[in-house]
Protein backbone atom coordinates (compact mmCIF):
# COMPACT_ATOMS: atom_id res chain seq x y z
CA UNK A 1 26.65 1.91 14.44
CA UNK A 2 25.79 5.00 12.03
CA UNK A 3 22.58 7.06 13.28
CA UNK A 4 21.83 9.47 10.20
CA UNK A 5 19.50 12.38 11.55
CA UNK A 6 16.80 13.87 9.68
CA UNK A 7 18.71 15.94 6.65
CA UNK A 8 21.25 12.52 5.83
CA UNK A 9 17.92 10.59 6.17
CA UNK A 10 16.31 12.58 3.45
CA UNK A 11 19.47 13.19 1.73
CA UNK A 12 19.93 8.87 1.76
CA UNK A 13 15.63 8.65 0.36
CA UNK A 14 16.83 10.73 -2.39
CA UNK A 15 20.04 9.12 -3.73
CA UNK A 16 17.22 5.92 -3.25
CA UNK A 17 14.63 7.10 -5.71
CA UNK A 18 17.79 8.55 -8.37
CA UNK A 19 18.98 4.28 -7.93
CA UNK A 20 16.00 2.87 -8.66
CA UNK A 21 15.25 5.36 -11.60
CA UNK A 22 18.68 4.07 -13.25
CA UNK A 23 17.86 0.50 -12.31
CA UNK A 24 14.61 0.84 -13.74
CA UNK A 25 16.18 2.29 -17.03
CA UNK A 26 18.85 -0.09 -17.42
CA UNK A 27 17.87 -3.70 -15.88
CA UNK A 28 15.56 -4.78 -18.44
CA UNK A 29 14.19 -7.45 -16.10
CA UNK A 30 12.98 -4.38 -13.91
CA UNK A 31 11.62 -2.46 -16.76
CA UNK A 32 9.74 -5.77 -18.18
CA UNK A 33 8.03 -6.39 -15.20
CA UNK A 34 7.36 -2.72 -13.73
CA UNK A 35 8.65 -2.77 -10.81
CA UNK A 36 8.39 0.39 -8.95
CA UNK A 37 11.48 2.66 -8.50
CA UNK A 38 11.36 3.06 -5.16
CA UNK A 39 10.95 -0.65 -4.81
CA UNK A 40 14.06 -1.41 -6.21
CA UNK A 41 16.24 0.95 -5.08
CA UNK A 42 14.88 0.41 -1.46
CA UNK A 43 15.28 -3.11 -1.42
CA UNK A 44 18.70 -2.92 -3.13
CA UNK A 45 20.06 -0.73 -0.47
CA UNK A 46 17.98 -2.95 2.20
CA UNK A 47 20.11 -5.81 0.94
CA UNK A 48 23.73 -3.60 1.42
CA UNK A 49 22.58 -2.85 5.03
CA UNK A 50 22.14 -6.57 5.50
CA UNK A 51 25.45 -7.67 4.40
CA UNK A 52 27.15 -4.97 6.29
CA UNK A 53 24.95 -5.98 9.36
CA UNK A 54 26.53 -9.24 9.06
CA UNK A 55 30.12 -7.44 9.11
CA UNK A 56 29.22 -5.66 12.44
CA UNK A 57 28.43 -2.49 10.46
CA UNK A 58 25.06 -0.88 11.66
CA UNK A 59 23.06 1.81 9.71
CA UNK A 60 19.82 3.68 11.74
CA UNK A 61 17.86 6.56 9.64
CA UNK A 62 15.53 9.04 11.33
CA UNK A 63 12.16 7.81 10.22
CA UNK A 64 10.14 10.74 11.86
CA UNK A 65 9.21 11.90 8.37
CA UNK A 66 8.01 8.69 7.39
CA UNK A 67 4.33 8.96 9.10
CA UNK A 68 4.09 12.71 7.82
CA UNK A 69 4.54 11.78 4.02
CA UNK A 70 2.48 8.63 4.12
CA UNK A 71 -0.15 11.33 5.61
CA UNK A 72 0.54 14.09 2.91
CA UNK A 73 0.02 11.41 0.14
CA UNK A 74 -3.30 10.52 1.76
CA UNK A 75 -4.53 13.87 2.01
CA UNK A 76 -3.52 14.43 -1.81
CA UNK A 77 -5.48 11.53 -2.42
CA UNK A 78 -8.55 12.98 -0.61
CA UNK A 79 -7.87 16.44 -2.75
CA UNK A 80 -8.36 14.74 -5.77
CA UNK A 81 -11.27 12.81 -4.93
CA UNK A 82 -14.10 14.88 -6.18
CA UNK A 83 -18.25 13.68 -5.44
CA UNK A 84 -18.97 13.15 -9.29
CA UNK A 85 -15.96 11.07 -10.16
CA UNK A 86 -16.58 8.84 -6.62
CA UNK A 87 -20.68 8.17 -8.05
CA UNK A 88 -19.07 7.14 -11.17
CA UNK A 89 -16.86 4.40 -9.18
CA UNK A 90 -19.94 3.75 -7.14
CA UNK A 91 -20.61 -0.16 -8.64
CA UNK A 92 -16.56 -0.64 -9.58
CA UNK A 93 -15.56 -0.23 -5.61
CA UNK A 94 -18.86 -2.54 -4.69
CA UNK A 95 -17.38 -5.43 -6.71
CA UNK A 96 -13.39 -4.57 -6.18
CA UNK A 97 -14.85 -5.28 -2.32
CA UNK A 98 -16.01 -8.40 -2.85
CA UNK A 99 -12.75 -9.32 -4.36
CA UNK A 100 -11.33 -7.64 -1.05
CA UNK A 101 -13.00 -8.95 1.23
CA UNK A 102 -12.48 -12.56 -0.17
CA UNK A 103 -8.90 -12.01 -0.06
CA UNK A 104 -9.48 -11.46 3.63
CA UNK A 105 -11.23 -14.36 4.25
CA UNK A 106 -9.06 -16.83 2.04
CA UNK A 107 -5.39 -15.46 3.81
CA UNK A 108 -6.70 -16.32 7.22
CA UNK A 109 -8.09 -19.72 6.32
CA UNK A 110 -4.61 -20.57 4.45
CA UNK A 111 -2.52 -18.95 7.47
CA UNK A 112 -4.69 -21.58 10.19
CA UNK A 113 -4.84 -24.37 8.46
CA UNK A 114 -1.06 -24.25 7.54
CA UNK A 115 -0.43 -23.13 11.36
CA UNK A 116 -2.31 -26.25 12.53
CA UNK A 117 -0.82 -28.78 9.48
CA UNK A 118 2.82 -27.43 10.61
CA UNK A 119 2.14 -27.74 14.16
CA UNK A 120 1.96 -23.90 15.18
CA UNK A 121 -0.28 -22.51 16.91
CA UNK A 122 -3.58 -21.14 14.84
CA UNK A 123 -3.24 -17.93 16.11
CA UNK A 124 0.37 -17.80 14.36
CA UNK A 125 -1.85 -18.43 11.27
CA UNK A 126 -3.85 -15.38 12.07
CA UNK A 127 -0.66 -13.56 12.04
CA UNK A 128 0.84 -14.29 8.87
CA UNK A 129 -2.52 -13.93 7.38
CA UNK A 130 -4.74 -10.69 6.56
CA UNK A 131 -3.74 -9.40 10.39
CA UNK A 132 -0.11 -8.60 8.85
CA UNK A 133 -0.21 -8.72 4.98
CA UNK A 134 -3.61 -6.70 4.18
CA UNK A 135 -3.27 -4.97 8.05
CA UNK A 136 0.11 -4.22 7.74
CA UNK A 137 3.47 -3.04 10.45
CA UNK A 138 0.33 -0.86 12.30
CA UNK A 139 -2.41 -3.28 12.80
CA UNK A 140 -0.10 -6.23 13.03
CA UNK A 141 1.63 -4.38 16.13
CA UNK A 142 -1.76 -4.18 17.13
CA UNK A 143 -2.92 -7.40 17.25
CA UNK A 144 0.79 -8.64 18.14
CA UNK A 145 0.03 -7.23 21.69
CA UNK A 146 -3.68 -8.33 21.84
CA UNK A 147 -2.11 -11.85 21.28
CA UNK A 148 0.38 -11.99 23.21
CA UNK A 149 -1.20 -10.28 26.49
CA UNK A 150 -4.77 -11.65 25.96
CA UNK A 151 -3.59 -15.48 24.55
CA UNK A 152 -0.46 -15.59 25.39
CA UNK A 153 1.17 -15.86 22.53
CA UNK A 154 4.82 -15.35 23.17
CA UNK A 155 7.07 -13.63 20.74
CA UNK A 156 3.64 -12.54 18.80
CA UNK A 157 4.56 -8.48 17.80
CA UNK A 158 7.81 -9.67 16.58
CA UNK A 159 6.03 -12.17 14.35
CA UNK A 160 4.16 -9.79 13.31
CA UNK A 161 6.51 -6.84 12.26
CA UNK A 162 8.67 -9.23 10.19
CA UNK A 163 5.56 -10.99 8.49
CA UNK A 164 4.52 -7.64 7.98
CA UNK A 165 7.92 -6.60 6.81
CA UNK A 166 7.58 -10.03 4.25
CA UNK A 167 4.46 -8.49 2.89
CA UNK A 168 5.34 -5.11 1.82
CA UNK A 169 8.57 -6.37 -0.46
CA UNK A 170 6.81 -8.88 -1.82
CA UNK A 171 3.65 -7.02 -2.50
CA UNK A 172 5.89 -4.13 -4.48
CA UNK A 173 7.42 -7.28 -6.33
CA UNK A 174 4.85 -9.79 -7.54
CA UNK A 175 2.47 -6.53 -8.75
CA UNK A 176 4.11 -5.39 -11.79
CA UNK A 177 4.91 -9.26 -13.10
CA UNK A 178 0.97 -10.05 -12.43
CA UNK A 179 -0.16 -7.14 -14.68
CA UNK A 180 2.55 -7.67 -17.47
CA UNK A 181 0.91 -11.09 -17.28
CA UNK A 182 -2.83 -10.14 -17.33
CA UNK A 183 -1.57 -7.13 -20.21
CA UNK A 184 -0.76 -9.89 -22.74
CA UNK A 185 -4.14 -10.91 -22.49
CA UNK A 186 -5.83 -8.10 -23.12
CA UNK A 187 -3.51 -6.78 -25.72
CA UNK A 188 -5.18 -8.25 -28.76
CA UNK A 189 -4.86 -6.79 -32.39
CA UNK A 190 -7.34 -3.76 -31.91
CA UNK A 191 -8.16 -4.49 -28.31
CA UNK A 192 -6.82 -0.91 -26.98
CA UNK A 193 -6.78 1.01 -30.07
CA UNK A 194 -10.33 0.80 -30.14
CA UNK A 195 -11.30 2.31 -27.00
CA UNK A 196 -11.48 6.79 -26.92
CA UNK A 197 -7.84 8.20 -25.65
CA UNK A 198 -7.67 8.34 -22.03
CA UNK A 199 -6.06 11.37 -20.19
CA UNK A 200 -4.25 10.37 -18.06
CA UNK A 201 -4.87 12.08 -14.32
CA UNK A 202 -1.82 13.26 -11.67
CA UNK A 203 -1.24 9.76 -10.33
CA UNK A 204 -1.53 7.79 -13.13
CA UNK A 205 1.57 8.88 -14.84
CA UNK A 206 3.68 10.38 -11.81
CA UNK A 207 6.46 11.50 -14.72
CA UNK A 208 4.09 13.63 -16.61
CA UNK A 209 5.16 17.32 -17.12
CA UNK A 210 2.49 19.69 -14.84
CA UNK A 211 2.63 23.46 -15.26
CA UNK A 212 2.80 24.84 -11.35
CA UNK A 213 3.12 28.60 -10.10
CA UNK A 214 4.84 29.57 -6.45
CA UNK A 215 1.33 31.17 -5.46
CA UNK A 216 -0.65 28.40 -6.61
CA UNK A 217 2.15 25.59 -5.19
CA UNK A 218 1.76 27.05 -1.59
CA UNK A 219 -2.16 27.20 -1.65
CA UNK A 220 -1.81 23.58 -2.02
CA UNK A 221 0.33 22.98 0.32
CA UNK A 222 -1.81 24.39 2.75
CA UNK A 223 -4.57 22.56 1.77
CA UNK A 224 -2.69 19.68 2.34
CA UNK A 225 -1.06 20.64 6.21
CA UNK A 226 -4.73 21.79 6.65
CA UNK A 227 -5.77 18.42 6.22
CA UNK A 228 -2.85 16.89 8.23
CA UNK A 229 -3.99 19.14 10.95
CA UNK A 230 -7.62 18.36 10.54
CA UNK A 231 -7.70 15.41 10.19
CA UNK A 232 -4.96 14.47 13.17
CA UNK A 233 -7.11 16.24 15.90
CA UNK A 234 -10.34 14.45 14.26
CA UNK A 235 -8.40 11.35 15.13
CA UNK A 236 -7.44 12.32 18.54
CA UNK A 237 -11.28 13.08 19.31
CA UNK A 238 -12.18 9.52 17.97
CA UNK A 239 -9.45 7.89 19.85
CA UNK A 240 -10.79 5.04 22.23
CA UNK A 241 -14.64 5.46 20.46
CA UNK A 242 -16.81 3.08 18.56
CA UNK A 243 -15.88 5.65 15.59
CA UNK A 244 -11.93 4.92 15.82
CA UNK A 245 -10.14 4.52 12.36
CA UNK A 246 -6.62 4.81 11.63
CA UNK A 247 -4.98 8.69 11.41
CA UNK A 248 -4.17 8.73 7.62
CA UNK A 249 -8.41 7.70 7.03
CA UNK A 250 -9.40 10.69 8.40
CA UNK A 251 -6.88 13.06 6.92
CA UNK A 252 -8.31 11.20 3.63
CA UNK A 253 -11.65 12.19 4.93
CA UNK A 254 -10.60 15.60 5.46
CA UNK A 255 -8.97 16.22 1.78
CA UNK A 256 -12.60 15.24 -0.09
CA UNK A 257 -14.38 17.18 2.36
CA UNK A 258 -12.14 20.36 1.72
CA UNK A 259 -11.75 20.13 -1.98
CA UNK A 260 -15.61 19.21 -2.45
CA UNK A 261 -16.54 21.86 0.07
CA UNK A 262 -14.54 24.52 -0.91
CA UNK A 263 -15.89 23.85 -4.63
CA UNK A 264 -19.46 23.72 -3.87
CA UNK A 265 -19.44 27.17 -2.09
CA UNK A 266 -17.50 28.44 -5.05
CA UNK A 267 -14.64 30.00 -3.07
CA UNK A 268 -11.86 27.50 -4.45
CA UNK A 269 -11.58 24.93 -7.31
CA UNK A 270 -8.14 23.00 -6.20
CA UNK A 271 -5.62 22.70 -8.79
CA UNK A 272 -4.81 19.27 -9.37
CA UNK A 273 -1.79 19.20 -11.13
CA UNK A 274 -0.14 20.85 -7.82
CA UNK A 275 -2.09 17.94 -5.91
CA UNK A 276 -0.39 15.47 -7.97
CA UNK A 277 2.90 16.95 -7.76
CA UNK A 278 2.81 16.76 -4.03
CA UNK A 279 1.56 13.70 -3.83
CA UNK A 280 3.75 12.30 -6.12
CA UNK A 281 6.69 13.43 -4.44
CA UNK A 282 5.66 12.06 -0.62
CA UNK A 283 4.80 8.76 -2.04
CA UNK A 284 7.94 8.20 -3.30
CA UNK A 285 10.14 9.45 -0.55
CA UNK A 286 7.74 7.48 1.97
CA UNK A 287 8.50 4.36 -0.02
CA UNK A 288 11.79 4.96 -0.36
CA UNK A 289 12.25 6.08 3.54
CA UNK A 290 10.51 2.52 4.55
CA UNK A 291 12.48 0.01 2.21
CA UNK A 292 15.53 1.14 2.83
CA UNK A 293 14.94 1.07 6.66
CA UNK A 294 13.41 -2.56 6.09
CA UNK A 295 14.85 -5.10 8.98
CA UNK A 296 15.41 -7.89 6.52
CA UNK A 297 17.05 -10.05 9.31
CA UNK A 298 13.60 -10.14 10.82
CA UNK A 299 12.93 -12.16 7.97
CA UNK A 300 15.62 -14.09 8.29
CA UNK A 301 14.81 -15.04 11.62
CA UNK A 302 11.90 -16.51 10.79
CA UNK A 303 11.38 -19.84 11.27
CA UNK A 304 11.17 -22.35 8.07
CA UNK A 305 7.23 -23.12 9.11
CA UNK A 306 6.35 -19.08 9.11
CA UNK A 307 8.58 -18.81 6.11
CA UNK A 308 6.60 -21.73 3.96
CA UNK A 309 3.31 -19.93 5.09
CA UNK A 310 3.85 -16.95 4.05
CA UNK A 311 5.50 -17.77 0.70
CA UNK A 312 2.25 -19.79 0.66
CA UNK A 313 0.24 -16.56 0.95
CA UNK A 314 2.69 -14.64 -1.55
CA UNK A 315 1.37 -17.26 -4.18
CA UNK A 316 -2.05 -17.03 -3.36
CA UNK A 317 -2.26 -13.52 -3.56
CA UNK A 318 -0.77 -13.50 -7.43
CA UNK A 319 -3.13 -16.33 -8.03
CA UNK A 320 -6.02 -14.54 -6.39
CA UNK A 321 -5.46 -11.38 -8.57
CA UNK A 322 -4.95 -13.06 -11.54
CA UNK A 323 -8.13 -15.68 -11.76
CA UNK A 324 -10.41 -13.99 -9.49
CA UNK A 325 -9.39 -9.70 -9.45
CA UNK A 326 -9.31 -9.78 -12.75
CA UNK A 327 -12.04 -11.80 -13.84
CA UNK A 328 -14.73 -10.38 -11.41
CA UNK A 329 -13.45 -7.00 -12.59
CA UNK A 330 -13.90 -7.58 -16.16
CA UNK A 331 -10.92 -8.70 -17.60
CA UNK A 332 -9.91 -5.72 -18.88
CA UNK A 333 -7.01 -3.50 -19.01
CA UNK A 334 -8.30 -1.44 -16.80
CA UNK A 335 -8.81 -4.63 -14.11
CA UNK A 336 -5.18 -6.15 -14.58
CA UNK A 337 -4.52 -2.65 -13.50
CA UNK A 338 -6.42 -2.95 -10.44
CA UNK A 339 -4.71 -6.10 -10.26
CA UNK A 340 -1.50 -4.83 -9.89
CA UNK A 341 -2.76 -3.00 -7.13
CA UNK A 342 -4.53 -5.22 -4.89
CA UNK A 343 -1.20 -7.17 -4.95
CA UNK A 344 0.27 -4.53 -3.60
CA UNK A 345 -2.81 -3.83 -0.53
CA UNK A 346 -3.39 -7.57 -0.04
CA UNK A 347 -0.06 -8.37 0.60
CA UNK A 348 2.03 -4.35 2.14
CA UNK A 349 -0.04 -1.37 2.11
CA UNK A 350 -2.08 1.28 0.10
CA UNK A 351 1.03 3.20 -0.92
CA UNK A 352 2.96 -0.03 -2.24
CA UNK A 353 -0.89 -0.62 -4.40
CA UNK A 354 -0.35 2.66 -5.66
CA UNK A 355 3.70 2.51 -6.67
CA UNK A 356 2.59 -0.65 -7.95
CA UNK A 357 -0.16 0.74 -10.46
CA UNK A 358 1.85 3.57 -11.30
CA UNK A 359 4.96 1.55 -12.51
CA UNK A 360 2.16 0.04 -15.07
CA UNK A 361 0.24 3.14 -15.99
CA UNK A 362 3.98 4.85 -16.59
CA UNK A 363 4.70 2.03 -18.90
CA UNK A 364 1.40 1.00 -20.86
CA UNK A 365 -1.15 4.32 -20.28
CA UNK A 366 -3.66 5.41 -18.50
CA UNK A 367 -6.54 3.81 -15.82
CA UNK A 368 -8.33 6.21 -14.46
CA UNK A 369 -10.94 4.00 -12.92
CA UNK A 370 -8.30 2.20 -10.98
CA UNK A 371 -6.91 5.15 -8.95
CA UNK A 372 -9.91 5.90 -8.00
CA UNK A 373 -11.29 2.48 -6.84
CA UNK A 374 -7.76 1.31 -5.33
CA UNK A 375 -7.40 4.48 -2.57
CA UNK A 376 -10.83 4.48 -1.84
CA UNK A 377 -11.30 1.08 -0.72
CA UNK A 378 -7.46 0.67 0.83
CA UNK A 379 -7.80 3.70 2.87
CA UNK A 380 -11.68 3.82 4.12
CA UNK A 381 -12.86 0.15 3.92
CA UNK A 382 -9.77 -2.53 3.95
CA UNK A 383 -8.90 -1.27 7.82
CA UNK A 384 -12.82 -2.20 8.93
CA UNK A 385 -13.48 -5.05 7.20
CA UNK A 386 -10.01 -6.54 8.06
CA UNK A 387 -11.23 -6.14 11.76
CA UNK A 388 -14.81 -7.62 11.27
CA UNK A 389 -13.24 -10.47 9.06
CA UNK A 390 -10.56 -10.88 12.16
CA UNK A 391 -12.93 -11.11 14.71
CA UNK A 392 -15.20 -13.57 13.09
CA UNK A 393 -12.39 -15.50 12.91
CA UNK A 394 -11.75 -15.35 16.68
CA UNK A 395 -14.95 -16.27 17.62
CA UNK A 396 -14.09 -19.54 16.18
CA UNK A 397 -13.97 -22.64 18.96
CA UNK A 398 -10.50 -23.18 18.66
CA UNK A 399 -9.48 -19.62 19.47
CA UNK A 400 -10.71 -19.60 22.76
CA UNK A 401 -8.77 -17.79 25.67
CA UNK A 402 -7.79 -20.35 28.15
């Protein structure tokens, strides 16, 4: 077995992000269908750790910087989340919820009543439905030992990392293929070149030249360890409350509070090219950091029933985005961009939604509308209404504790 420590870890993210940038460029199939870079280099050295597994060969990586660059790319998020471009979202996040929260609901009626037609258990349905694939590794884990000490469901966490695990490659995957799909539509003789040029913003086009300074460069990154700091203790207070919510919410919650706050008592207008820079760059080692530490034989112990229901779920999610996403959202370019992205929430995570949208935006231009909708609703509203949805679902007859 080979434990890399915390410099070969990053040192092994970055030769990860430089593969997937060539096999982006080169592998036209990749390019066609925008898949993200760190999605394909990830899973491509994912794969090389499995077949060496299978030779005896073990790799480990230090993944303590993981949780810190997921939480530095939610804080940039909350820096560039200013009051008068969240009013203008106002009635575009009310209806991308509905979509949301329909997802929820469909998942967990597809995961039971597979379950029960394949002769599992319902609550294994619950698992491989939006506890896992819009919850994620954290809330599955979660649940995983509320089902298995409360039910007694047996085996139930590691159900739910590797349905979990399932989710996020599959939700980096099926994204850019569902918007290159919904694009063609939309892409009529004079559709686009009739609408007013669209700047694009820092994480629409991640690639985009930005002017920075050294001064300027560390005033943002303080901003941004401010708002890891913040926002960690905020959690720590909350912690076993009716007010709990997952760490990287309120760091969010702490990065629109400091950039607003700041601006409104005129002491500091926060550059946002520096913003994007940083957030840029701990997206993509985060990404990059958990695909290539992905356990894909957890998937491969799954057994065929799991398997066939969440392959289910994989299909109903690209079906979901395509005829109900897009339509509620206005069939637009704009909404197969928001597409893209709730492939990438409903089935992994925020960060995979936004990787996802990027690897479109990069390609096709600017949606400004859609990074602002996406974060808000995958980081302050998926993680509540996944619980109330879950819940509801509980209280059903069948689920009760014996």
């Amino acid at each position: 077995m080979f434990q890399l420590d915390f410099y070969g870890t990053l040192v092994a993210a970055s030769l990860v992000l430089l593969l997937g940038r060539g096999l982006v460029t080169r592998v036209g199939f990749l390019r066609a269908y925008n898949i993200p870079e760190p999605v394909a280099g990830g899973l491509v050295v994912a794969l090389v750790l499995l077949a060496l597994r299978g030779l005896e060969v073990e790799v480990r990586f230090d993944t303590s910087l993981q949780t810190p660059l997921m939480l530095a790319f939610f804080a940039a998020i909350g820096l560039s989340a200013d009051f008068a471009s969240l009013k203008k979202g106002g009635r575009v996040v009310g209806i991308f919820l509905l979509a949301v929260v329909g997802l929820l609901v469909v998942q967990n009626a597809m995961g039971i009543g597979l379950a029960k037609a394949l002769g599992l258990d319902p609550l294994m349905g619950l698992l491989t439905g939006s506890i896992t694939l819009a919850g994620g590794h954290g809330t599955g884990a979660a649940w995983g030992t509320v089902f298995s000490e409360k039910y007694g469901l047996a085996s139930a966490s590691e159900l739910a990392m590797a349905s979990a695990t399932f989710g996020l490659v599959l939700g980096g995957l099926i994204g850019g293929p569902v918007a290159r799909l919904l694009i063609k539509r939309v892409q009529s003789p004079g559709c686009l070149e009739s609408e007013k040029p669209r700047i694009p913003k820092g994480f629409e086009q991640p690639n985009k030249e930005r002017s920075i300074t050294p001064f300027s460069f560390i005033e943002t990154l303080a901003l941004i360890a401010v708002s890891l700091l913040v926002g960690t203790l905020l959690n720590g207070q909350l912690h076993d409350t009716a007010f709990e919510l997952p760490t990287f919410v309120c760091v969010l919650f702490v990065g629109v509070v400091l950039r607003n706050g700041l601006s409104a008592l005129g002491l500091y207008q926060v550059f946002e090219r520096e913003v994007s820079v940083l957030g840029n760059v701990s997206l993509s080692l985060f990404l990059a950091i958990a695909l290539m530490s992905l356990k894909l034989w957890d998937l491969a112990s799954l057994a065929l029933p799991i398997f066939i229901i969440l392959a289910a779920q994989t299909l109903v999610m690209a079906l979901f985005a395509i005829f109900v996403t897009f339509r509620i959202m206005g069939s637009h370019y704009d909404a197969a961009v928001l597409a893209a992205g709730h492939c990438g929430f409903g089935l992994g995570a925020t960060p995979t939604a936004i990787a996802n949208m990027q690897a479109v935006t990069q390609r096709y231009g600017p949606s400004q509308i859609a990074f602002l909708v996406v974060p808000m609703v995958g980081a302050f509203f998926i993680d509540i209404i996944n619980v109330i949805v879950i819940k509801l679902y509980l209280a059903l007859p069948f689920f009760a504790v014996a």
